[in-house]
C-alpha atoms as a PDB file:
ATOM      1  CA  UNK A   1     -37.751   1.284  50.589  1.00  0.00           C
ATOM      2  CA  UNK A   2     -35.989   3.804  48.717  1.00  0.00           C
ATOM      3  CA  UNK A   3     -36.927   7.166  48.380  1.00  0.00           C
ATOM      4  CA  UNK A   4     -35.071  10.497  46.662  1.00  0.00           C
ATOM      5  CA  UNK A   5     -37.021  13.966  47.705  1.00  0.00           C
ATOM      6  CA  UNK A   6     -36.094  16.058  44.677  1.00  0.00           C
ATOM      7  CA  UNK A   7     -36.808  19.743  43.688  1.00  0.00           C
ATOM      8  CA  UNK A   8     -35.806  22.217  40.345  1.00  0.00           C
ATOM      9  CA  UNK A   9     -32.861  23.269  42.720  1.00  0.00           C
ATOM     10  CA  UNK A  10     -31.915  20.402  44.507  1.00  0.00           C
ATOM     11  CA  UNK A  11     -32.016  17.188  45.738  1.00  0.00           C
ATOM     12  CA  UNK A  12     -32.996  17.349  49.334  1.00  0.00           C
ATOM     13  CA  UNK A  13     -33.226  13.271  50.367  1.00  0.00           C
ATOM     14  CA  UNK A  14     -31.536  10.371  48.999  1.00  0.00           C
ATOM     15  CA  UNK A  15     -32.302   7.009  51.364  1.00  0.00           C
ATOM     16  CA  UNK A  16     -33.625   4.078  52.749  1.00  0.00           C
ATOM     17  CA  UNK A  17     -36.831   4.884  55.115  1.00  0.00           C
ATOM     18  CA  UNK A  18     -39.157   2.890  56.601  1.00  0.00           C
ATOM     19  CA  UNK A  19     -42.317   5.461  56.422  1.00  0.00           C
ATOM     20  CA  UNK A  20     -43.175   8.217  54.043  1.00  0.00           C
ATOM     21  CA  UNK A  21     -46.758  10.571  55.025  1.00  0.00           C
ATOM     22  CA  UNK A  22     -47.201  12.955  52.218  1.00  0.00           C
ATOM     23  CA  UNK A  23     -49.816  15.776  52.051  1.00  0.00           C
ATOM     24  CA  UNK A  24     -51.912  13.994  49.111  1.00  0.00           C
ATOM     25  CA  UNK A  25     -54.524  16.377  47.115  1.00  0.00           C
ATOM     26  CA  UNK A  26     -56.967  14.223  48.585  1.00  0.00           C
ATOM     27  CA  UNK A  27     -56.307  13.961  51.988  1.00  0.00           C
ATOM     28  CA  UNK A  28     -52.729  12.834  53.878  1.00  0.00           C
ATOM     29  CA  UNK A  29     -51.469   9.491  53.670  1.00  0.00           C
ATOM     30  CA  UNK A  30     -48.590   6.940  54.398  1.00  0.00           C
ATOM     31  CA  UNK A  31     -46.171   4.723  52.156  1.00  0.00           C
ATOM     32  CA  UNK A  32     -44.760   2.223  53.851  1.00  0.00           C
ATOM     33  CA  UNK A  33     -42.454  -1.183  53.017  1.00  0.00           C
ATOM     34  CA  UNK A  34     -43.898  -2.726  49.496  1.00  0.00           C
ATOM     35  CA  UNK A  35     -46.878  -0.124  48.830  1.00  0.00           C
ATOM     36  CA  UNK A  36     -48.806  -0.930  45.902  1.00  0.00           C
ATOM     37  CA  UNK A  37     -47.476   1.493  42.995  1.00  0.00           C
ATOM     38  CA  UNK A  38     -49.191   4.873  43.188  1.00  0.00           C
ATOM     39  CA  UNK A  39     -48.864   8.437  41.860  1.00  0.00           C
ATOM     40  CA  UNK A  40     -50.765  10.924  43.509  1.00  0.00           C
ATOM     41  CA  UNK A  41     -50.496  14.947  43.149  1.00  0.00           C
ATOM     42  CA  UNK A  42     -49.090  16.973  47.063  1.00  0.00           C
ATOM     43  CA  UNK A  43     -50.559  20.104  48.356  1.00  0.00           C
ATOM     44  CA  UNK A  44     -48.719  22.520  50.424  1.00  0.00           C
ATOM     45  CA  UNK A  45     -47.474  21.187  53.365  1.00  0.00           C
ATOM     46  CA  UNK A  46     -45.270  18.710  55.138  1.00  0.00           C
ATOM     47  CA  UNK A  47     -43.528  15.427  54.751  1.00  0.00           C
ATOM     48  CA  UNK A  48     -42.497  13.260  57.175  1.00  0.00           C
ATOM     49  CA  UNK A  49     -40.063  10.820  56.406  1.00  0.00           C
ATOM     50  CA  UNK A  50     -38.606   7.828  58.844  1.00  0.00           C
ATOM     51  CA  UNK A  51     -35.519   6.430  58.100  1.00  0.00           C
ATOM     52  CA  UNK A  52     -34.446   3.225  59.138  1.00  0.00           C
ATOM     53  CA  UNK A  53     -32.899   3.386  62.491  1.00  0.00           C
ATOM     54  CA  UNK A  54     -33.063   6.887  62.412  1.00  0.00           C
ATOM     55  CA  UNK A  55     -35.363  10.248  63.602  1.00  0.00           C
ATOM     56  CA  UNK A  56     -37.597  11.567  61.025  1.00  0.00           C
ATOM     57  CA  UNK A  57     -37.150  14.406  59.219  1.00  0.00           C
ATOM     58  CA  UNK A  58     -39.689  17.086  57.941  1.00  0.00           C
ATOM     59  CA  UNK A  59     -39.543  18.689  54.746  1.00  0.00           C
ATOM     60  CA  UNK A  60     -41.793  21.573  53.796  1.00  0.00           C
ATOM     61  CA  UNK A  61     -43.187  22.037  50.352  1.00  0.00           C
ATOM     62  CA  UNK A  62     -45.618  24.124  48.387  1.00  0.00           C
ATOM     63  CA  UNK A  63     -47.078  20.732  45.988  1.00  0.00           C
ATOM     64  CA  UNK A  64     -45.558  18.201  43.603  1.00  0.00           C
ATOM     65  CA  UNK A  65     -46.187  14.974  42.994  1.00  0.00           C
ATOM     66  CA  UNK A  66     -45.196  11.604  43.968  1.00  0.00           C
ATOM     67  CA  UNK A  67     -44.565   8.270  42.183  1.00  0.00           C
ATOM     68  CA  UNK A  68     -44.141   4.710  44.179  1.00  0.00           C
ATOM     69  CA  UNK A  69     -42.771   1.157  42.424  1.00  0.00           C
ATOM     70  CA  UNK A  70     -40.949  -1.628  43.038  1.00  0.00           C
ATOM     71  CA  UNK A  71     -40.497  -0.446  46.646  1.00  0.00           C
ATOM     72  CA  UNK A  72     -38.980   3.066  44.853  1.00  0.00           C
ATOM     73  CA  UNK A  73     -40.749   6.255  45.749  1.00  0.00           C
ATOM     74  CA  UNK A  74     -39.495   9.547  43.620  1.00  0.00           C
ATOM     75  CA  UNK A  75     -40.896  12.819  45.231  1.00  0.00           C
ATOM     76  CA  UNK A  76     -40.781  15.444  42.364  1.00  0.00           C
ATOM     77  CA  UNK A  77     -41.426  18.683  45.142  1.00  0.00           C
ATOM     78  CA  UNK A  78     -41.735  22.231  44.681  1.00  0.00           C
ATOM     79  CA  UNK A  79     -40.411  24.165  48.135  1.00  0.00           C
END
């Protein structure tokens, strides 16, 4: 799946990943491969993302929001 991390400043991820976990408004979840599309609202905290072959990576935030699709996930973050 592809996913771009991207905040007023910067973007801060641009990549294939496996796994997403987001701090949702409602409660932390995952995106994985295929999700059904979804747009939730973030809290403060910390997402986890695992790219493909790779270690995951942590990226701290204060809220946004987050939009999945057609195996696409956009993470619109304030940090």
């Amino acid at each position: 799946m592809q996913l771009e991390i991207i905040t007023p400043d910067e973007k801060l991820f641009d990549g294939k990943v496996d796994l997403i976990r987001v701090p949702g408004s409602k409660g932390p979840f995952e995106i994985l491969q295929y999700h059904a599309p979804i747009i939730s609202t973030l809290e403060q905290g910390q997402i986890k993302v695992e790219e493909q072959h790779g270690t995951p990576q942590y990226f701290d935030i204060q809220g946004g929001l987050i939009e999945v699709q057609r195996n696409r996930a956009i993470i619109l973050a304030e940090v």
